[in-house]
PDB file of N, CA and C in Angstrom:
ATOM      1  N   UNK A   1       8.906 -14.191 -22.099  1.00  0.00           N
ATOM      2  CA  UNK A   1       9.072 -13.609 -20.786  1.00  0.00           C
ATOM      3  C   UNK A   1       8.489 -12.197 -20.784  1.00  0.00           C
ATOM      4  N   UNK A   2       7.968 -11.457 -19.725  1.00  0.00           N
ATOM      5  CA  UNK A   2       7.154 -10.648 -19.305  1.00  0.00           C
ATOM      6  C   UNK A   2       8.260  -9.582 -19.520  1.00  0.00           C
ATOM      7  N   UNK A   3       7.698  -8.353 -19.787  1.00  0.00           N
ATOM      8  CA  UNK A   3       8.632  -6.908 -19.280  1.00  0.00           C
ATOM      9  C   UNK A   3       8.536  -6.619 -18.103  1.00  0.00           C
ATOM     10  N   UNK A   4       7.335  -6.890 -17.472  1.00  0.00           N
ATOM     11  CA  UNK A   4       6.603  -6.119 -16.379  1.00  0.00           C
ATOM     12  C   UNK A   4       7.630  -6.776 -15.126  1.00  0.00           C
ATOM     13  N   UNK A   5       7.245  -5.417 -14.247  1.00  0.00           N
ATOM     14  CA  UNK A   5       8.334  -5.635 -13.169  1.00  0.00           C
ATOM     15  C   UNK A   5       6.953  -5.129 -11.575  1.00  0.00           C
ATOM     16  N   UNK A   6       7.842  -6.253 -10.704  1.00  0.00           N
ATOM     17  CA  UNK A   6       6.628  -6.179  -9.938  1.00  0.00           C
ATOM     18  C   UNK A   6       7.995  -5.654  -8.086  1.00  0.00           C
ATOM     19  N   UNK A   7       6.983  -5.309  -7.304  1.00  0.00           N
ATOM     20  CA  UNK A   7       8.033  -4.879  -5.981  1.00  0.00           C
ATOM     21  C   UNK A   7       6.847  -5.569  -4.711  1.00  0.00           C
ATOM     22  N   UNK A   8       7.358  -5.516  -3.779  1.00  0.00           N
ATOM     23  CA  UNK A   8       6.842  -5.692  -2.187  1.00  0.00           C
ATOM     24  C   UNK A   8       7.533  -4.084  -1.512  1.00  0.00           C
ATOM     25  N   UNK A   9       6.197  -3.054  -1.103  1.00  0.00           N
ATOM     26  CA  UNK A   9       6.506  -2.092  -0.384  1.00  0.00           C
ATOM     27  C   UNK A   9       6.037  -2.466   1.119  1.00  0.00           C
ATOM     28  N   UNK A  10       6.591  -2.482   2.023  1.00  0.00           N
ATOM     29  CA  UNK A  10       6.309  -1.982   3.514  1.00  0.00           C
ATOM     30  C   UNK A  10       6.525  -0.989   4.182  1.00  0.00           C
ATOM     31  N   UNK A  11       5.693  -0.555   5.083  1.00  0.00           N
ATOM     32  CA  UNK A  11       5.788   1.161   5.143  1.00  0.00           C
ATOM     33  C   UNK A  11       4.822   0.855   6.538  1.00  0.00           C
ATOM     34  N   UNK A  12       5.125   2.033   7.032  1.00  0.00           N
ATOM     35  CA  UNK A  12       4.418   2.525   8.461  1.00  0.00           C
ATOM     36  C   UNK A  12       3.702   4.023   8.733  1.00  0.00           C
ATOM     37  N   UNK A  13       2.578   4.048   9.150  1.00  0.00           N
ATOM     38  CA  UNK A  13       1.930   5.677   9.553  1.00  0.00           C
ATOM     39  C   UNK A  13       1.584   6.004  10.532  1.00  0.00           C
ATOM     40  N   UNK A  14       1.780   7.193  10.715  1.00  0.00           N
ATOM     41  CA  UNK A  14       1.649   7.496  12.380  1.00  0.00           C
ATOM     42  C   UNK A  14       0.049   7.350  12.979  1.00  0.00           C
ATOM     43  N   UNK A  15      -0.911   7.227  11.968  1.00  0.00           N
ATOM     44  CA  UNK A  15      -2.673   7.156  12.124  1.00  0.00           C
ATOM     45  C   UNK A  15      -3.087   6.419  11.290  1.00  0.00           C
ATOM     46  N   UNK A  16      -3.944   5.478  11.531  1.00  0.00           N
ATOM     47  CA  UNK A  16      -4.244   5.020  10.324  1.00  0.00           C
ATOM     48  C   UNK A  16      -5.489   5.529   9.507  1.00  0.00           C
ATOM     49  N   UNK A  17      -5.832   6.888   9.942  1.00  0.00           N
ATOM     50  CA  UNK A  17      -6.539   7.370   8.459  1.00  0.00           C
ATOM     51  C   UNK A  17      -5.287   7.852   7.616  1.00  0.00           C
ATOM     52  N   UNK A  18      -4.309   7.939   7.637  1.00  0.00           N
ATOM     53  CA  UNK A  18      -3.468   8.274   6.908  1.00  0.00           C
ATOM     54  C   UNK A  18      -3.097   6.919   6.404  1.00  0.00           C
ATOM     55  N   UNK A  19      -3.173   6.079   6.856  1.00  0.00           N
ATOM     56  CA  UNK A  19      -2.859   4.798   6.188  1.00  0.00           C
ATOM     57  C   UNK A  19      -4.072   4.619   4.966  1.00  0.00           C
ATOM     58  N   UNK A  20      -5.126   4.615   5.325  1.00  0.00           N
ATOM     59  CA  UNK A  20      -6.516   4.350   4.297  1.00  0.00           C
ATOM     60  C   UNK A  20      -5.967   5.445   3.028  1.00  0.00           C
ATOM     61  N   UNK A  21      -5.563   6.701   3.707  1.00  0.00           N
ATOM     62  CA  UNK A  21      -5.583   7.898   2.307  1.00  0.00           C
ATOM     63  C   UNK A  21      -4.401   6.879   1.111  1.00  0.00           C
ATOM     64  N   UNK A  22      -3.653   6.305   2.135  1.00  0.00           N
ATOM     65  CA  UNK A  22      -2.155   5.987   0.998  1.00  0.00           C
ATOM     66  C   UNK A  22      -3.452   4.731   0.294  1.00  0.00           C
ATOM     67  N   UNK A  23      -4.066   4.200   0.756  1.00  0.00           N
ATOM     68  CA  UNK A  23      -4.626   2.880   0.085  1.00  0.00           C
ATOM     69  C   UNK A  23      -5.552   3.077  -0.982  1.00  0.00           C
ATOM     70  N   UNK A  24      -6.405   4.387  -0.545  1.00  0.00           N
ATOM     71  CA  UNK A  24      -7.373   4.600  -1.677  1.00  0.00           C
ATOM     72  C   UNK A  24      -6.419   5.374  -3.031  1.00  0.00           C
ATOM     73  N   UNK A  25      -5.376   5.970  -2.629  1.00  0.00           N
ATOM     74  CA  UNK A  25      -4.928   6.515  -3.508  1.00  0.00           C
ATOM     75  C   UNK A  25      -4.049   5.701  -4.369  1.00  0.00           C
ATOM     76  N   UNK A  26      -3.547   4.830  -4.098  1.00  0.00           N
ATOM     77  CA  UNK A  26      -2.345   3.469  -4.669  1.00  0.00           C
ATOM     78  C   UNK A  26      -3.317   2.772  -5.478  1.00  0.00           C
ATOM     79  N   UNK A  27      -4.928   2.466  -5.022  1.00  0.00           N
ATOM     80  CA  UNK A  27      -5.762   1.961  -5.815  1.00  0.00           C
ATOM     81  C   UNK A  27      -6.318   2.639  -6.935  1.00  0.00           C
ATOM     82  N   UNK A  28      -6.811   3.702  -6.545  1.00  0.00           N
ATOM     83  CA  UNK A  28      -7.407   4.223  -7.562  1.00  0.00           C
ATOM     84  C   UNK A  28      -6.576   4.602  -9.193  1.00  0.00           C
ATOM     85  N   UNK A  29      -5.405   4.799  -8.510  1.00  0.00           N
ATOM     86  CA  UNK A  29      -4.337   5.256  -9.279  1.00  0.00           C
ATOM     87  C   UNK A  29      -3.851   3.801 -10.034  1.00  0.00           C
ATOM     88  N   UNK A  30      -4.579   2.867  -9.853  1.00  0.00           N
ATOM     89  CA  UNK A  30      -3.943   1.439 -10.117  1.00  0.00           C
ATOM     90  C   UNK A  30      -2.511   1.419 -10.399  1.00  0.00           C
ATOM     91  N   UNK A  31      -2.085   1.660  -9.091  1.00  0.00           N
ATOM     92  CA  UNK A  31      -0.331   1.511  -9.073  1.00  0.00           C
ATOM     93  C   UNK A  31      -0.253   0.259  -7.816  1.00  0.00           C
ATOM     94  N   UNK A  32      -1.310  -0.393  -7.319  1.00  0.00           N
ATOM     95  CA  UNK A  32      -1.493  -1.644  -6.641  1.00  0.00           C
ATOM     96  C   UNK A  32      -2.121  -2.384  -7.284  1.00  0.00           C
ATOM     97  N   UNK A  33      -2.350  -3.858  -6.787  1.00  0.00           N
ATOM     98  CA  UNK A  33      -2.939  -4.541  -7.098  1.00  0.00           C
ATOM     99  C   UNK A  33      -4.113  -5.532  -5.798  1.00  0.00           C
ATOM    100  N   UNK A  34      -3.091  -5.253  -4.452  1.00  0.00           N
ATOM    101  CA  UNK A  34      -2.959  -5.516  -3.750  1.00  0.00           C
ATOM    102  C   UNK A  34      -2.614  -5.157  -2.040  1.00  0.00           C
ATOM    103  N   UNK A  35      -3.455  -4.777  -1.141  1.00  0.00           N
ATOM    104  CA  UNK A  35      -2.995  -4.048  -0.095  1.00  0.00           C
ATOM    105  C   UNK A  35      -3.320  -4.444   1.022  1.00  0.00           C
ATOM    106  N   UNK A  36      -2.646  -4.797   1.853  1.00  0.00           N
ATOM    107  CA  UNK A  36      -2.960  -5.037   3.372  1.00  0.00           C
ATOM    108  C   UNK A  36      -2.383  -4.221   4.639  1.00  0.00           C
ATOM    109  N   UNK A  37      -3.441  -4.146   5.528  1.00  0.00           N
ATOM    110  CA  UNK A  37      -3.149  -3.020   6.506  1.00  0.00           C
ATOM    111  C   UNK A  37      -2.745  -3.474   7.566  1.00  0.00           C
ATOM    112  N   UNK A  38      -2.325  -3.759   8.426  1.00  0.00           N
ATOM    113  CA  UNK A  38      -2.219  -4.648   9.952  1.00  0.00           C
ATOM    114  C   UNK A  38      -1.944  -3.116  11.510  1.00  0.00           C
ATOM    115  N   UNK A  39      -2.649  -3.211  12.192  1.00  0.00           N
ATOM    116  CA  UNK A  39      -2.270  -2.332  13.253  1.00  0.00           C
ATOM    117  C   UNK A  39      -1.198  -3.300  14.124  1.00  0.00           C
ATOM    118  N   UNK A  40      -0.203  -2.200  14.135  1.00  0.00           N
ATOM    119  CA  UNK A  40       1.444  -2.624  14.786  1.00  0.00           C
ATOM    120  C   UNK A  40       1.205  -1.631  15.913  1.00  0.00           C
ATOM    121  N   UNK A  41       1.498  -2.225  17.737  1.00  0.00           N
ATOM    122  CA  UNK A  41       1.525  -1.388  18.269  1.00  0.00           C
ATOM    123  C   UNK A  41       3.237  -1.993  18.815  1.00  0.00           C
ATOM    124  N   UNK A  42       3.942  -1.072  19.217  1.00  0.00           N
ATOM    125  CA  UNK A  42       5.209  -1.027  19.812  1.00  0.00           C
ATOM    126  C   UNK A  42       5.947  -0.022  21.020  1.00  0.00           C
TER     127      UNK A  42
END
């Protein structure tokens, strides 16, 4: 069995260039693996 421990984050931004900054940075930082963006209007 694995050590590794895995999560599901969901989160919201008020712009989405602020959304791209969190994405390039979660990647680069390889603390993702995985990212999807969806525009939510409400």
């Amino acid at each position: 069995m694995s050590n590794e421990s895995f999560c599901i984050v969901l989160t919201t931004t008020n712009r989405p260039e602020n959304a791209q900054l969190m994405v390039q940075s979660l990647l680069s930082k390889h603390l993702s693996a995985c990212i999807q963006t969806l525009p939510i209007q409400s």
